[in-house]
PDB file of N, CA and C in Angstrom:
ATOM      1  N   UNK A   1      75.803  37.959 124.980  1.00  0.00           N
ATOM      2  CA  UNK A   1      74.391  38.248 125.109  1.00  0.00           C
ATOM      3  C   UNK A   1      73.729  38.084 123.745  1.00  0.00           C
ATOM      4  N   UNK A   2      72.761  37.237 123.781  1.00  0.00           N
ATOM      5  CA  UNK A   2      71.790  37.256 122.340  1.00  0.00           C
ATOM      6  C   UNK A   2      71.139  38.136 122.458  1.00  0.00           C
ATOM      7  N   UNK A   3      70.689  39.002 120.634  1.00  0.00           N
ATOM      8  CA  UNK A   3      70.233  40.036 120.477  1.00  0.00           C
ATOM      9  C   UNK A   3      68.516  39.553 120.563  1.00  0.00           C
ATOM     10  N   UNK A   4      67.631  40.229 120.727  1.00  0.00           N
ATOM     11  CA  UNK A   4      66.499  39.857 121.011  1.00  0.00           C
ATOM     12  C   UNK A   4      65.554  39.696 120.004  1.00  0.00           C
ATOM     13  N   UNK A   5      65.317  38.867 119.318  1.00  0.00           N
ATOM     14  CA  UNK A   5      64.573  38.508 117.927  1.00  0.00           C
ATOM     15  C   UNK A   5      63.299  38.276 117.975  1.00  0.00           C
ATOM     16  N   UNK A   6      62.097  39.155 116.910  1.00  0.00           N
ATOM     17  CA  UNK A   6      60.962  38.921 117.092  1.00  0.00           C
ATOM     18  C   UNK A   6      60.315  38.667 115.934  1.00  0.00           C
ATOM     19  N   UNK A   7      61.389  38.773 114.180  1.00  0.00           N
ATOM     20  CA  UNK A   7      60.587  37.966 113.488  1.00  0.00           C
ATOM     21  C   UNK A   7      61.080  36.574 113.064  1.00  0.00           C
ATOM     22  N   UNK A   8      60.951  35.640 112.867  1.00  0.00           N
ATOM     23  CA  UNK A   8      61.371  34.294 112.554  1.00  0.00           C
ATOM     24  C   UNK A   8      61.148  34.116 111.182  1.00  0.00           C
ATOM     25  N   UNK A   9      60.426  35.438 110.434  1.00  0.00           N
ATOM     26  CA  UNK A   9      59.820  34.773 109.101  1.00  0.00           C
ATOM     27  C   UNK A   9      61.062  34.284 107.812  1.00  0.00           C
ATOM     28  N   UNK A  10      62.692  34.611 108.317  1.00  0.00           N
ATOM     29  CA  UNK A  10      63.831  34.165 107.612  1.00  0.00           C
ATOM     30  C   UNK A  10      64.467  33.329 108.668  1.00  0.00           C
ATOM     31  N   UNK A  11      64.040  32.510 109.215  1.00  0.00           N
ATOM     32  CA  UNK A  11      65.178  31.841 110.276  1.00  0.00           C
ATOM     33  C   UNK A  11      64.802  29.974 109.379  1.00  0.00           C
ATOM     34  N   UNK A  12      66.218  29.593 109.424  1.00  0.00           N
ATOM     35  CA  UNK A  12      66.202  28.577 109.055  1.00  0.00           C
ATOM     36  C   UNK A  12      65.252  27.438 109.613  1.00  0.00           C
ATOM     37  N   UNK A  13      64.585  26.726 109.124  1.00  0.00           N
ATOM     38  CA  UNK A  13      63.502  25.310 109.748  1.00  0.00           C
ATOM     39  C   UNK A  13      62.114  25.717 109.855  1.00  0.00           C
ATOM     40  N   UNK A  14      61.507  27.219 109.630  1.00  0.00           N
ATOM     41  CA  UNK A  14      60.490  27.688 109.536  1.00  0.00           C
ATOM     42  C   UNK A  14      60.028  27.862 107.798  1.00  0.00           C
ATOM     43  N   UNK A  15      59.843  26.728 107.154  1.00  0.00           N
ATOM     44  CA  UNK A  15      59.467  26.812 106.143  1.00  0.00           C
ATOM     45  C   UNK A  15      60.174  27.198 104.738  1.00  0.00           C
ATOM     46  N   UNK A  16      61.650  28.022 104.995  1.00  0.00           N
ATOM     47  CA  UNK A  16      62.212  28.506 104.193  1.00  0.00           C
ATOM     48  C   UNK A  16      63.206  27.912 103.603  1.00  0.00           C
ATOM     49  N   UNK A  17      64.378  27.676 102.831  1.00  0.00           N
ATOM     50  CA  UNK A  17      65.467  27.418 101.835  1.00  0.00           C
ATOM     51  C   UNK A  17      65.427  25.269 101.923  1.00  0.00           C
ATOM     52  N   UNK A  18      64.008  25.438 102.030  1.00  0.00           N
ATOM     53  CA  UNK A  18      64.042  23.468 102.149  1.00  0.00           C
ATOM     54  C   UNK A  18      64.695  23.036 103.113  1.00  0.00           C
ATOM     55  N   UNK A  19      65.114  23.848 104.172  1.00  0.00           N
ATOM     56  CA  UNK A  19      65.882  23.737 105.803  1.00  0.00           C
ATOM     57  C   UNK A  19      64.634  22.343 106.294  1.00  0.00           C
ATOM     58  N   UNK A  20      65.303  21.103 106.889  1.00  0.00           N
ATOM     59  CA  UNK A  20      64.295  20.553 107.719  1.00  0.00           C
ATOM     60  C   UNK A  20      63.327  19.531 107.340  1.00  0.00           C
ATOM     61  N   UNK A  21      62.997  19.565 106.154  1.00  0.00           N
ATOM     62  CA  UNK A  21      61.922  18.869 105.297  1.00  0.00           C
ATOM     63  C   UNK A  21      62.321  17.535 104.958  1.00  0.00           C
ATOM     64  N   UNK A  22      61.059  17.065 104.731  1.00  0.00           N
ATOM     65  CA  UNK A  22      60.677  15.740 104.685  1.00  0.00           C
ATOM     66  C   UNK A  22      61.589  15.190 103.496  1.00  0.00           C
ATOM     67  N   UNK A  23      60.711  16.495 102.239  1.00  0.00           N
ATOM     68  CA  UNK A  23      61.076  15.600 100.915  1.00  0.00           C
ATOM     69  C   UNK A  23      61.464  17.144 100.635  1.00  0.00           C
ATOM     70  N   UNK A  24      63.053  16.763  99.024  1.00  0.00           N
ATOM     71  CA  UNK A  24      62.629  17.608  98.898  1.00  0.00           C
ATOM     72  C   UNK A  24      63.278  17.482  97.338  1.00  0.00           C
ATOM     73  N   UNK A  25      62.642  18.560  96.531  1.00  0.00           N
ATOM     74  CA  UNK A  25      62.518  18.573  94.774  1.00  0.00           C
ATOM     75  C   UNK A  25      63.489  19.874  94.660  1.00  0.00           C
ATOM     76  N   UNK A  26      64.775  19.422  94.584  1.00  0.00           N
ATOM     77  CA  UNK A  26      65.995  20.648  93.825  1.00  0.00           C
ATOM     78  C   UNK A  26      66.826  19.954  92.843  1.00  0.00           C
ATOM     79  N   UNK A  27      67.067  21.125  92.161  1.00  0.00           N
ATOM     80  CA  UNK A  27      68.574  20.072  90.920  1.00  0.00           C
ATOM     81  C   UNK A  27      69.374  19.196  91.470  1.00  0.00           C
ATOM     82  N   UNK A  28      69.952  18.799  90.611  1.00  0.00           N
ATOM     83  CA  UNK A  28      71.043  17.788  91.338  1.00  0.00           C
ATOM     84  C   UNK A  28      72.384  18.589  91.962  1.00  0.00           C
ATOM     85  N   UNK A  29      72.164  19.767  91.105  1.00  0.00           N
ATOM     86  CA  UNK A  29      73.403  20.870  91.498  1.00  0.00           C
ATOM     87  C   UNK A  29      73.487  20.936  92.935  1.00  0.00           C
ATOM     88  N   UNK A  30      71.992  21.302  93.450  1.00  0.00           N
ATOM     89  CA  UNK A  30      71.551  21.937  94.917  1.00  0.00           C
ATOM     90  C   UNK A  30      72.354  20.959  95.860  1.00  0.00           C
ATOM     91  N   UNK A  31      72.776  20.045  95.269  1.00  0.00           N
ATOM     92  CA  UNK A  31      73.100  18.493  96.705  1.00  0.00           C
ATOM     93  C   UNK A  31      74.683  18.736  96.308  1.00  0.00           C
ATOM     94  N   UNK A  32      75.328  18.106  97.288  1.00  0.00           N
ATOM     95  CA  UNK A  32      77.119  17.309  97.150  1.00  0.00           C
ATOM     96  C   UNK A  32      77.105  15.750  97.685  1.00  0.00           C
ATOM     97  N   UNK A  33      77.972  15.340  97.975  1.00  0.00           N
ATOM     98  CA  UNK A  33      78.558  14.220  98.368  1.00  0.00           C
ATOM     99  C   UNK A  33      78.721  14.172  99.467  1.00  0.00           C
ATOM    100  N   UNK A  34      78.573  13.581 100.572  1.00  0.00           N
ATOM    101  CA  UNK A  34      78.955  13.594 101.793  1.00  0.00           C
ATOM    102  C   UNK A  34      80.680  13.392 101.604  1.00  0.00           C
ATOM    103  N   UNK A  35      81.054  13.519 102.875  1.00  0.00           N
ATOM    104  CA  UNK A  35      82.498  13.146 102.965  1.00  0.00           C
ATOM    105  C   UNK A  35      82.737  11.801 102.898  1.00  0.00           C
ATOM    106  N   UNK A  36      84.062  10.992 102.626  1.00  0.00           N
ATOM    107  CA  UNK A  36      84.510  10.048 102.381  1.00  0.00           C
ATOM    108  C   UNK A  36      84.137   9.078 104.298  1.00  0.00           C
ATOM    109  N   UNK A  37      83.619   8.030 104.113  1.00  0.00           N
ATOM    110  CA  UNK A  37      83.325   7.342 105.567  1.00  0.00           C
ATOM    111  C   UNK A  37      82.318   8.072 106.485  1.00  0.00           C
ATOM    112  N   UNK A  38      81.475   8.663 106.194  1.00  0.00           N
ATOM    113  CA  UNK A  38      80.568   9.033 107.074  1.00  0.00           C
ATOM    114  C   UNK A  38      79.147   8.700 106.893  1.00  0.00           C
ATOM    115  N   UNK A  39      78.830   8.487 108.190  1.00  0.00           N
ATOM    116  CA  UNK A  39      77.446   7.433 107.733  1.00  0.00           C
ATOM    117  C   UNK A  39      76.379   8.700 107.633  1.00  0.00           C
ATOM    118  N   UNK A  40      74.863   8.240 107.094  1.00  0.00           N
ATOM    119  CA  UNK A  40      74.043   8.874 106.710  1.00  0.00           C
ATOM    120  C   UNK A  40      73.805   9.931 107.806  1.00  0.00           C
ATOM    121  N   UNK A  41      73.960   9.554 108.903  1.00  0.00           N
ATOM    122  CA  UNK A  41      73.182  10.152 110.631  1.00  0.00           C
ATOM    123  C   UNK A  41      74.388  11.159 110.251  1.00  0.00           C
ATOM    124  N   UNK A  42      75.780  10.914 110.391  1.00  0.00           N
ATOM    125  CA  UNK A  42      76.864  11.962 110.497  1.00  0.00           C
ATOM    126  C   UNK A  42      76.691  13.043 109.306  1.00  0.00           C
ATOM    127  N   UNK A  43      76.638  12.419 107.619  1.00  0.00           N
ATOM    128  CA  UNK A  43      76.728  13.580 107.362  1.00  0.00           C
ATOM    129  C   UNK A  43      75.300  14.510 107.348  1.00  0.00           C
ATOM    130  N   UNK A  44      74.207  14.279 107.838  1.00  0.00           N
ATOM    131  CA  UNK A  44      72.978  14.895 107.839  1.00  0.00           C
ATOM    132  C   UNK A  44      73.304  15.847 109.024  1.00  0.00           C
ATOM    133  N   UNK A  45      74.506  15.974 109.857  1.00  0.00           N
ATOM    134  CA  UNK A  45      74.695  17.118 110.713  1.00  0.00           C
ATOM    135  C   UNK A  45      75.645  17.972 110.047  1.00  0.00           C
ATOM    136  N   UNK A  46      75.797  18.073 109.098  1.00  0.00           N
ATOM    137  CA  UNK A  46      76.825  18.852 108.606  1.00  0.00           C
ATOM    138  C   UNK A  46      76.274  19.717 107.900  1.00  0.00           C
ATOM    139  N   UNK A  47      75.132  19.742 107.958  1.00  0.00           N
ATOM    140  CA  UNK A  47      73.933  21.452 107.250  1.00  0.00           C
ATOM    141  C   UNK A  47      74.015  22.281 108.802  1.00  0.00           C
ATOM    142  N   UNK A  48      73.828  21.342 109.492  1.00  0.00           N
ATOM    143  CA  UNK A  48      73.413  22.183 110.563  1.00  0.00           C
ATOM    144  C   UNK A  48      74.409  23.231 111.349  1.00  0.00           C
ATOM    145  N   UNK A  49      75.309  22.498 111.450  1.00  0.00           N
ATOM    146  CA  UNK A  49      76.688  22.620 112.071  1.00  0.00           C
ATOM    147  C   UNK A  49      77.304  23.748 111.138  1.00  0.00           C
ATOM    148  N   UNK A  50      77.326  23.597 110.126  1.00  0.00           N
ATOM    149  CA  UNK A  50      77.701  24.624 109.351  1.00  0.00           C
ATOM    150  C   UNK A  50      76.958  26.065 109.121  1.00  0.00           C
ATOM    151  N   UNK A  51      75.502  25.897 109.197  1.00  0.00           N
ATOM    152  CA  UNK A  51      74.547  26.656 109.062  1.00  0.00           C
ATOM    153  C   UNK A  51      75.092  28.081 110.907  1.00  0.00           C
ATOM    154  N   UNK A  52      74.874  27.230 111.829  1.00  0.00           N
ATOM    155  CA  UNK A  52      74.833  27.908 113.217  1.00  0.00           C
ATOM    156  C   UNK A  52      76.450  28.314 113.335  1.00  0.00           C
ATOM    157  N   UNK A  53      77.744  27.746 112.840  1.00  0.00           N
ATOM    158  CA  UNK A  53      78.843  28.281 113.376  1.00  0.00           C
ATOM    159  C   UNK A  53      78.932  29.468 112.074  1.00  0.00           C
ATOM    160  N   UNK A  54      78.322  29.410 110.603  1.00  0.00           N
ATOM    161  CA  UNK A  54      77.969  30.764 110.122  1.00  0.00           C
ATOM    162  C   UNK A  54      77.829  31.877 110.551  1.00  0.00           C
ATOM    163  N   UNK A  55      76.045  31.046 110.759  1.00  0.00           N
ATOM    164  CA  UNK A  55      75.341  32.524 112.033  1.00  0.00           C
ATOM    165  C   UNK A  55      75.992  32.976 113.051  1.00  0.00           C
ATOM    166  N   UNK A  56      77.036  32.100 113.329  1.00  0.00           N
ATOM    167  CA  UNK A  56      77.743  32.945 114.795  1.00  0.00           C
ATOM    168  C   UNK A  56      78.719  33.390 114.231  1.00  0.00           C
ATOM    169  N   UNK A  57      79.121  33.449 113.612  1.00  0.00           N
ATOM    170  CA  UNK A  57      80.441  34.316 113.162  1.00  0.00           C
ATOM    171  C   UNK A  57      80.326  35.725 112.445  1.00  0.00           C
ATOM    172  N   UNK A  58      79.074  35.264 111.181  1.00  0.00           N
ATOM    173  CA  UNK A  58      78.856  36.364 110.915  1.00  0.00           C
ATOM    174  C   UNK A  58      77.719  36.970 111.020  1.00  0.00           C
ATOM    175  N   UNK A  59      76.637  36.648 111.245  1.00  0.00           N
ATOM    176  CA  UNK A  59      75.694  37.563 111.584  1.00  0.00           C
ATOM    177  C   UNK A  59      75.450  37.942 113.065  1.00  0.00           C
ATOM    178  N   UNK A  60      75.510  36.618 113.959  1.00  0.00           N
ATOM    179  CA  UNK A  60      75.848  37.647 115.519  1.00  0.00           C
ATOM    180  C   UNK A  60      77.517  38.054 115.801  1.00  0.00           C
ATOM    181  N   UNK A  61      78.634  37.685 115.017  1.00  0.00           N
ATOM    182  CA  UNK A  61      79.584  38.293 115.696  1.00  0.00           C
ATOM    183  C   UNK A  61      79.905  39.665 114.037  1.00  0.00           C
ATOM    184  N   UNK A  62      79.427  39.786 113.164  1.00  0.00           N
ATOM    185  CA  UNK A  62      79.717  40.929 112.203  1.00  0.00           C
ATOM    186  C   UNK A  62      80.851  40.196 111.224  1.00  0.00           C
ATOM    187  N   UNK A  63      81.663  39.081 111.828  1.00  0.00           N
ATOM    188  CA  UNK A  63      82.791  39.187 111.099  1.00  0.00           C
ATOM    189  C   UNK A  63      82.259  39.133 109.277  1.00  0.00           C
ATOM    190  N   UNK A  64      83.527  39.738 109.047  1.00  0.00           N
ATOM    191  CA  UNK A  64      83.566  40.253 106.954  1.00  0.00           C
ATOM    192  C   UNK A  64      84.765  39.266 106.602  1.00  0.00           C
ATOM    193  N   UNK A  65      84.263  38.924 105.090  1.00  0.00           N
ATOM    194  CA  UNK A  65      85.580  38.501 104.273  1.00  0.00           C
ATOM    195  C   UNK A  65      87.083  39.052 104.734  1.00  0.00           C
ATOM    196  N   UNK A  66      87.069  40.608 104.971  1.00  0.00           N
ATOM    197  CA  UNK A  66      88.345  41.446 105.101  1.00  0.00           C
ATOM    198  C   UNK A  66      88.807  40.979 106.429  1.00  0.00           C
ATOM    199  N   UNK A  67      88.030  40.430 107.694  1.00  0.00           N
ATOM    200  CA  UNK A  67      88.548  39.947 108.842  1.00  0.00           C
ATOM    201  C   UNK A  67      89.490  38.587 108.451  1.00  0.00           C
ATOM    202  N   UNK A  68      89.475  38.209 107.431  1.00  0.00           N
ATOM    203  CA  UNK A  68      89.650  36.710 107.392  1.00  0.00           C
ATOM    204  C   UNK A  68      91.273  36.738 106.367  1.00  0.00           C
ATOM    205  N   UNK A  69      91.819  35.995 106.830  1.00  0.00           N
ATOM    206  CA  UNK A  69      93.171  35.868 106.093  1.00  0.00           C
ATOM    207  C   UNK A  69      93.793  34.567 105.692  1.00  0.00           C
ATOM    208  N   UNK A  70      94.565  34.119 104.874  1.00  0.00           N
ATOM    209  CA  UNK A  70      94.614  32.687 104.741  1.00  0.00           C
ATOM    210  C   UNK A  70      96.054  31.949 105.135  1.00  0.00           C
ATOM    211  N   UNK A  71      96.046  31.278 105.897  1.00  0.00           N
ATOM    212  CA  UNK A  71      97.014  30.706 106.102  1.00  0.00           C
ATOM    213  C   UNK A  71      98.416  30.444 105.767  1.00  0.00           C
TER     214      UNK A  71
END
């Protein structure tokens, strides 16, 4: 069940962290490299994809660093 949300004024693509935008003016730090063989279309889903399986892990499912263990 999704929790029921009524402000958007921090949700990603509404104006905030350069999510979405046209153009945009950050250091060179702010960027990486795409992965090795992936075309422009592929790696431009890899903000996103990363951004929403975040949000689902940890802000709608709670999980913490301490849930997490390494292989």
């Amino acid at each position: 069940m999704v929790p029921p949300v009524s402000d958007f004024s921090t949700t990603p693509g509404d104006g905030i962290d350069r999510y979405a935008c046209d153009c945009v003016l950050a250091p060179e730090t702010a960027f990486t490299h795409a992965p090795a063989g992936y075309s422009h279309t592929e790696a431009a889903t890899l903000p996103t994809a990363t951004v929403t399986a975040w949000r689902s892990l940890v802000v709608n499912g709670g999980i913490e660093a301490k849930d997490c263990r390494s292989a």
